[in-house]
PDB file of N, CA and C in Angstrom:
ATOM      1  N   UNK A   1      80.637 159.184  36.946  1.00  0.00           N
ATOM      2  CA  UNK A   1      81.207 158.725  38.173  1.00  0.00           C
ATOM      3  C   UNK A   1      80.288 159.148  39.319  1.00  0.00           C
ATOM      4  N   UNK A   2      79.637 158.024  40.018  1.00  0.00           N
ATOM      5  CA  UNK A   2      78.912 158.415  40.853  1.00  0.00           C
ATOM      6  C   UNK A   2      79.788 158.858  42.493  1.00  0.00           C
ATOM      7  N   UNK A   3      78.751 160.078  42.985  1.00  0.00           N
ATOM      8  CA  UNK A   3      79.712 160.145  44.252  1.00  0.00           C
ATOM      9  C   UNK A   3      78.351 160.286  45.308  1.00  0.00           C
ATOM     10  N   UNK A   4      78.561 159.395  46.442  1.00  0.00           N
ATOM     11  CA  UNK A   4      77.585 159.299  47.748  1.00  0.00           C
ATOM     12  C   UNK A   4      77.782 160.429  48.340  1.00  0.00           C
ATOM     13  N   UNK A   5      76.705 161.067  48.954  1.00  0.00           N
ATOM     14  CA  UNK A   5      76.478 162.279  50.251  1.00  0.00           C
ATOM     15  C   UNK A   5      75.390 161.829  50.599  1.00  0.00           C
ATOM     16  N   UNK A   6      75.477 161.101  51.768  1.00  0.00           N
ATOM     17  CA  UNK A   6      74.313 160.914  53.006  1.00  0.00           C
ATOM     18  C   UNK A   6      73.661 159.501  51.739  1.00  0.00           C
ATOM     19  N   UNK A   7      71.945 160.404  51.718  1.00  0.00           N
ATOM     20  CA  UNK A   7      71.289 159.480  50.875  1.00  0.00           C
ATOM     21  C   UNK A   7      71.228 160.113  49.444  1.00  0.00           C
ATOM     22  N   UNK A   8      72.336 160.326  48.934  1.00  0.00           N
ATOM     23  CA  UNK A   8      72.247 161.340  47.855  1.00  0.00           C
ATOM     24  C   UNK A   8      73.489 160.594  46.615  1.00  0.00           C
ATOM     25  N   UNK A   9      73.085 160.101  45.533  1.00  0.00           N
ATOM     26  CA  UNK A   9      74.223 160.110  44.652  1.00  0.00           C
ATOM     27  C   UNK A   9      73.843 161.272  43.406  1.00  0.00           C
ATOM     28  N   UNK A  10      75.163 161.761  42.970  1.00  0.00           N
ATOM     29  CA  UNK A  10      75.172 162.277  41.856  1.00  0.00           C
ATOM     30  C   UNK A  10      75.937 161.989  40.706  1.00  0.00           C
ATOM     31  N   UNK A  11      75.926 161.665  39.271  1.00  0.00           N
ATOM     32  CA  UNK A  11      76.397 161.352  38.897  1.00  0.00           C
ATOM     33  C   UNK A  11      77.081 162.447  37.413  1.00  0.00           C
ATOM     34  N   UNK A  12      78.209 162.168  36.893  1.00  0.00           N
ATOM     35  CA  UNK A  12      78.206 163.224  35.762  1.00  0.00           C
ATOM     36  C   UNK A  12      79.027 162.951  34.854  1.00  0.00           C
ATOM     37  N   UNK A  13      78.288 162.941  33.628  1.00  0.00           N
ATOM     38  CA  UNK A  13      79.306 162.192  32.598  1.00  0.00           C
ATOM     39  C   UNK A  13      79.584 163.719  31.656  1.00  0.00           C
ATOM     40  N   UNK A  14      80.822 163.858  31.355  1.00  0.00           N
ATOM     41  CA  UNK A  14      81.326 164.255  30.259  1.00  0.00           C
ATOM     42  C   UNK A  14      81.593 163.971  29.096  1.00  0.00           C
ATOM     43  N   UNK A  15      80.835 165.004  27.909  1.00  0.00           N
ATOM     44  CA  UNK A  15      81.378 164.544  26.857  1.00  0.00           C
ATOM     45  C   UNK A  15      81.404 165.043  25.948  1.00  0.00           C
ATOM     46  N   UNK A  16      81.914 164.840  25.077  1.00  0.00           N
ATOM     47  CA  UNK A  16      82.904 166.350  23.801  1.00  0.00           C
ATOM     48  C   UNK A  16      82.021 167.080  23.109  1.00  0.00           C
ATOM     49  N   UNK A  17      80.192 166.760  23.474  1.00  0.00           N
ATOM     50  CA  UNK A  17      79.591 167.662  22.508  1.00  0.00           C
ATOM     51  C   UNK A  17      78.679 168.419  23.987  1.00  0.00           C
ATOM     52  N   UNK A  18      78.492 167.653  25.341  1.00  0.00           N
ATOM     53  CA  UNK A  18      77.737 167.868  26.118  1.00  0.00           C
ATOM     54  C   UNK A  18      77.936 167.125  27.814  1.00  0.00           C
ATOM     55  N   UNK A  19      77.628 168.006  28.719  1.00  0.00           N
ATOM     56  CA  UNK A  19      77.668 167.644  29.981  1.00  0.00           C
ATOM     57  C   UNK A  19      76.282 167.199  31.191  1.00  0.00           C
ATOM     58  N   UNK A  20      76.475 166.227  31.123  1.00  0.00           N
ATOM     59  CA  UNK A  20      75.196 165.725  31.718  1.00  0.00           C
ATOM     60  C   UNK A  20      75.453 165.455  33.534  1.00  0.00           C
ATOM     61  N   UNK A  21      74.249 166.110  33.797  1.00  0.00           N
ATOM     62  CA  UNK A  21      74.559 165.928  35.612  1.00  0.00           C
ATOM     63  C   UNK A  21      73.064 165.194  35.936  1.00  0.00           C
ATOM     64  N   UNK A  22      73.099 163.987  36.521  1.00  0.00           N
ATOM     65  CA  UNK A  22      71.756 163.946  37.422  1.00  0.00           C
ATOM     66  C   UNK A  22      71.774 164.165  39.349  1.00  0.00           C
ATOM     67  N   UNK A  23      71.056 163.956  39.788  1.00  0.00           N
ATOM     68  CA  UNK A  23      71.123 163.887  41.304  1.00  0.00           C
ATOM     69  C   UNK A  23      69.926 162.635  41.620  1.00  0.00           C
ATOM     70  N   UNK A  24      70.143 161.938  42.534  1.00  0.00           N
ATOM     71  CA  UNK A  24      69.419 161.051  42.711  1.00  0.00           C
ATOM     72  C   UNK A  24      69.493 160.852  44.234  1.00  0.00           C
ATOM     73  N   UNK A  25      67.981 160.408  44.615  1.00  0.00           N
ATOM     74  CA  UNK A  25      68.397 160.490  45.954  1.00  0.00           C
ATOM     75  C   UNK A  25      67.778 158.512  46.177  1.00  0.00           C
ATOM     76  N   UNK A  26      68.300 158.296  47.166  1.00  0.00           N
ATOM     77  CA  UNK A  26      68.286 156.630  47.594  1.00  0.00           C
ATOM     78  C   UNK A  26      67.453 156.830  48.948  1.00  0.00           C
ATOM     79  N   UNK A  27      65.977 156.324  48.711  1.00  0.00           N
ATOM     80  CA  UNK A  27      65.033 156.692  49.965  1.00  0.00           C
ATOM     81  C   UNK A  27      64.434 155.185  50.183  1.00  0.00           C
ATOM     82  N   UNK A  28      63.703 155.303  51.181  1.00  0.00           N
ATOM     83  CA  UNK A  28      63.447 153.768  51.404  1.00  0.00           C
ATOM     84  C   UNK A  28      62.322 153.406  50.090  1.00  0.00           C
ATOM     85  N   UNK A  29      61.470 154.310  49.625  1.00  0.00           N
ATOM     86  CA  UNK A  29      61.051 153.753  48.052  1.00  0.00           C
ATOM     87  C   UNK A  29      61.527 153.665  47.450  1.00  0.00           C
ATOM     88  N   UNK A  30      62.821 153.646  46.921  1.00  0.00           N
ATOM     89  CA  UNK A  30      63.951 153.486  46.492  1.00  0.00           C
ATOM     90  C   UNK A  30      64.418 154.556  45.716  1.00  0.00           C
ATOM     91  N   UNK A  31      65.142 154.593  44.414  1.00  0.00           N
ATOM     92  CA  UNK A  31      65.819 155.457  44.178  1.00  0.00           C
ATOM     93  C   UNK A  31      65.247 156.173  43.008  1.00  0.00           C
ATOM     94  N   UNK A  32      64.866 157.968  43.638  1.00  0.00           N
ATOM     95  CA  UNK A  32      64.418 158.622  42.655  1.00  0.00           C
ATOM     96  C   UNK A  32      65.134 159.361  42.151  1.00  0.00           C
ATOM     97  N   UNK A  33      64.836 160.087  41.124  1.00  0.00           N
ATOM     98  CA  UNK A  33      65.248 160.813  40.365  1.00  0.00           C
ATOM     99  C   UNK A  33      64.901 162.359  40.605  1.00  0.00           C
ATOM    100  N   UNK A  34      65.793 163.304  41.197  1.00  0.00           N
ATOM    101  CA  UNK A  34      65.803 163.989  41.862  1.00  0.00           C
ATOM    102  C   UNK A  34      66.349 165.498  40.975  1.00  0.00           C
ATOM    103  N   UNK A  35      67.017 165.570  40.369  1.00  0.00           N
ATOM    104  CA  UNK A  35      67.461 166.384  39.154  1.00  0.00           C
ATOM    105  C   UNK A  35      68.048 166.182  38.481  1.00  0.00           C
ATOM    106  N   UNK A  36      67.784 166.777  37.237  1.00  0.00           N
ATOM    107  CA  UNK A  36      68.556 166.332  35.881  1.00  0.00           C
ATOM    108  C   UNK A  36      69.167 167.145  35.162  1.00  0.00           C
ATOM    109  N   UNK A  37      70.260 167.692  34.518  1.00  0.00           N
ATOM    110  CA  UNK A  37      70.878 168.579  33.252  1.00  0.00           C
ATOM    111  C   UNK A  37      71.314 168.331  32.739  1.00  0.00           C
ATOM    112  N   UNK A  38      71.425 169.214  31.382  1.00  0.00           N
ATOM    113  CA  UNK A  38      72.107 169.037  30.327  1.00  0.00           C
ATOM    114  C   UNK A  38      72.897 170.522  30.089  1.00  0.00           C
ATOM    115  N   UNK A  39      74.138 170.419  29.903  1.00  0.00           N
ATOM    116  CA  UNK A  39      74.211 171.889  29.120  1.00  0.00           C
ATOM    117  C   UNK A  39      75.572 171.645  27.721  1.00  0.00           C
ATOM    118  N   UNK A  40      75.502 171.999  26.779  1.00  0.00           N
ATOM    119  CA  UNK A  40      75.896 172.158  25.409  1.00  0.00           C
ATOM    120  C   UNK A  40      77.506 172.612  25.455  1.00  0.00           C
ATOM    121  N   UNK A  41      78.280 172.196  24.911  1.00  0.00           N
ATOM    122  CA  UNK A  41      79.489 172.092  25.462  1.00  0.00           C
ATOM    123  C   UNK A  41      80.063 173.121  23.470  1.00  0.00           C
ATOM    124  N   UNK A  42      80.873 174.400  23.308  1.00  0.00           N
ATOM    125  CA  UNK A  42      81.206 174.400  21.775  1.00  0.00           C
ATOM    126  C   UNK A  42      82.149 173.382  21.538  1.00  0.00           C
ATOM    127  N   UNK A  43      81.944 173.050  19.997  1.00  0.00           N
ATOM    128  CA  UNK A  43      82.651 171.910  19.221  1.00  0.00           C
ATOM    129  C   UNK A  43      84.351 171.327  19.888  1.00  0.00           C
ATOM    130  N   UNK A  44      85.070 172.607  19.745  1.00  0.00           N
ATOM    131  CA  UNK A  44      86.354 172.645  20.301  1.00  0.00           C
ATOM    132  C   UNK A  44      87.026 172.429  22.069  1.00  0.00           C
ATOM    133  N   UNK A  45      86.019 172.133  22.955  1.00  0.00           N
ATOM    134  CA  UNK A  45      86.160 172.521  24.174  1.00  0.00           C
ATOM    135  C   UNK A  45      87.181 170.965  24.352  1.00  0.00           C
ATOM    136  N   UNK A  46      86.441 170.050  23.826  1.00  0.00           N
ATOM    137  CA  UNK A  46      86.644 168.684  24.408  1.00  0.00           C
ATOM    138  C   UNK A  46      86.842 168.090  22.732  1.00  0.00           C
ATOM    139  N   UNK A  47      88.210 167.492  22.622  1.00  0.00           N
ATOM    140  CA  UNK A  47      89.199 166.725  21.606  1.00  0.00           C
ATOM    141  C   UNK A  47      89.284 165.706  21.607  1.00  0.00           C
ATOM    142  N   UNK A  48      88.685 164.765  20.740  1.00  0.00           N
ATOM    143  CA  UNK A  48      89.348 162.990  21.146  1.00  0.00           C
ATOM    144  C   UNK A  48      89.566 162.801  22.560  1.00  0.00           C
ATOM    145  N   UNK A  49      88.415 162.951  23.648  1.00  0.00           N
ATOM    146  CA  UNK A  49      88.291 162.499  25.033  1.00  0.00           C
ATOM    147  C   UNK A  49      89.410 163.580  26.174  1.00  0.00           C
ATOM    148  N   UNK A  50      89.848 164.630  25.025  1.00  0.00           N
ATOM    149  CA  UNK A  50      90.791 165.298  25.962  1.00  0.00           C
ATOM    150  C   UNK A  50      90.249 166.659  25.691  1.00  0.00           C
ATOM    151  N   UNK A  51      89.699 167.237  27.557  1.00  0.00           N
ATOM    152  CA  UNK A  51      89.930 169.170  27.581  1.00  0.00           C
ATOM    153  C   UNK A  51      90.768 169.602  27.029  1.00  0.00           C
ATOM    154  N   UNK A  52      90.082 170.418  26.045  1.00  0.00           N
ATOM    155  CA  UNK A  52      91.386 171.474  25.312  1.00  0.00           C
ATOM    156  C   UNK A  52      90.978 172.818  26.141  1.00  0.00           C
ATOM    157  N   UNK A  53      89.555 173.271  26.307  1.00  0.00           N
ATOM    158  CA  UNK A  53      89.033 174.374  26.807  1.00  0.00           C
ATOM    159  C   UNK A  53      88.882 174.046  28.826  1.00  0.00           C
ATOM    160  N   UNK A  54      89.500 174.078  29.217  1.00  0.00           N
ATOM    161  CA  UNK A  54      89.542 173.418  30.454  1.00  0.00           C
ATOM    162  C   UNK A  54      88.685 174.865  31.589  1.00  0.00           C
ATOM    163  N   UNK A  55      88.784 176.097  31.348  1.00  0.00           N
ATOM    164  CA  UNK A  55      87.662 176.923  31.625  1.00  0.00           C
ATOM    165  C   UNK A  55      86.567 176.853  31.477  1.00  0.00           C
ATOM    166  N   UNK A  56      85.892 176.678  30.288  1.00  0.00           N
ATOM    167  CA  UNK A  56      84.810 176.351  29.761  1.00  0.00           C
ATOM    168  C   UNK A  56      84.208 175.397  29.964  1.00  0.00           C
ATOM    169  N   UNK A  57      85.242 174.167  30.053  1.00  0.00           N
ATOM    170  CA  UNK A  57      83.634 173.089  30.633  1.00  0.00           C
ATOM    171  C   UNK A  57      84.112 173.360  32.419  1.00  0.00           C
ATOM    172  N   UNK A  58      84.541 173.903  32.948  1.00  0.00           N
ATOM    173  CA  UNK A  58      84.774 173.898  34.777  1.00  0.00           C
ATOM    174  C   UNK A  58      83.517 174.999  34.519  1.00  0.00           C
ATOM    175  N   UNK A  59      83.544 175.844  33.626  1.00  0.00           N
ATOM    176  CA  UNK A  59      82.296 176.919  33.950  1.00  0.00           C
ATOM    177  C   UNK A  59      80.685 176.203  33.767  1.00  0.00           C
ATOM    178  N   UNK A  60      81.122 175.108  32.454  1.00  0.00           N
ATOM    179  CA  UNK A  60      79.525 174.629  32.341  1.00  0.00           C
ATOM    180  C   UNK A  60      79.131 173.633  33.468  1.00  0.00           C
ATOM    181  N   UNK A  61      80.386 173.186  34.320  1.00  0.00           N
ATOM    182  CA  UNK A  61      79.785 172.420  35.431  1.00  0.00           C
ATOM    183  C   UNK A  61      79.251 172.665  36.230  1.00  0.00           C
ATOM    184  N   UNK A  62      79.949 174.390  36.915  1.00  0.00           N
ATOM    185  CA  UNK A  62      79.190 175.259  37.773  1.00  0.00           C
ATOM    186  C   UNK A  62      77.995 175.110  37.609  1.00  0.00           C
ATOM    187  N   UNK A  63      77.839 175.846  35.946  1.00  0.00           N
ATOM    188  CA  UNK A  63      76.447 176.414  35.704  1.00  0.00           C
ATOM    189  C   UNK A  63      75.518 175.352  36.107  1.00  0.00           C
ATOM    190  N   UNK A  64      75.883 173.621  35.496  1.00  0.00           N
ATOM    191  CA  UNK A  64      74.506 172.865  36.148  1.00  0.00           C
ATOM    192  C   UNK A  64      74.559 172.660  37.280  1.00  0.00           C
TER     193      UNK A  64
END
C-alpha cells in the first residue's frame, strides 16, 4: 500500500514468510528508487494471511 509524503512514496507489503519496505522518491527524472528492505518474519508470526504474532511483525516494521 503505497502512501504519499511531499515527493516521497513508500510502499510495504506483508507477508507470512517476510516484510518488504521500499521508499521511492518522485523527482522530475522521475521515479527513483531510494531504499529498499527486507527483513525475515519466524514461520508462525503470520497464518493463512492473518497476524498471529502481532508484536513481532510491529517490531520487524520498526526495525526496517
Amino acid at each position: 500500500m503505497p502512501i504519499a509524503k511531499k515527493n516521497q512514496l513508500v510502499g510495504l507489503d506483508i507477508g507470512s514468510h517476510a516484510i518488504k519496505l521500499v521508499e521511492i522518491d518522485n523527482s522530475k527524472k522521475g521515479l527513483i528508487l531510494k531504499n529498499f528492505g527486507i527483513i525475515g518474519l519466524p514461520h508462525d508470526a503470520i497464518v493463512e494471511g492473518s497476524i498471529k504474532e502481532m508484536e513481532i511483525v510491529a517490531t520487524a516494521i520498526k526495525n526496517l
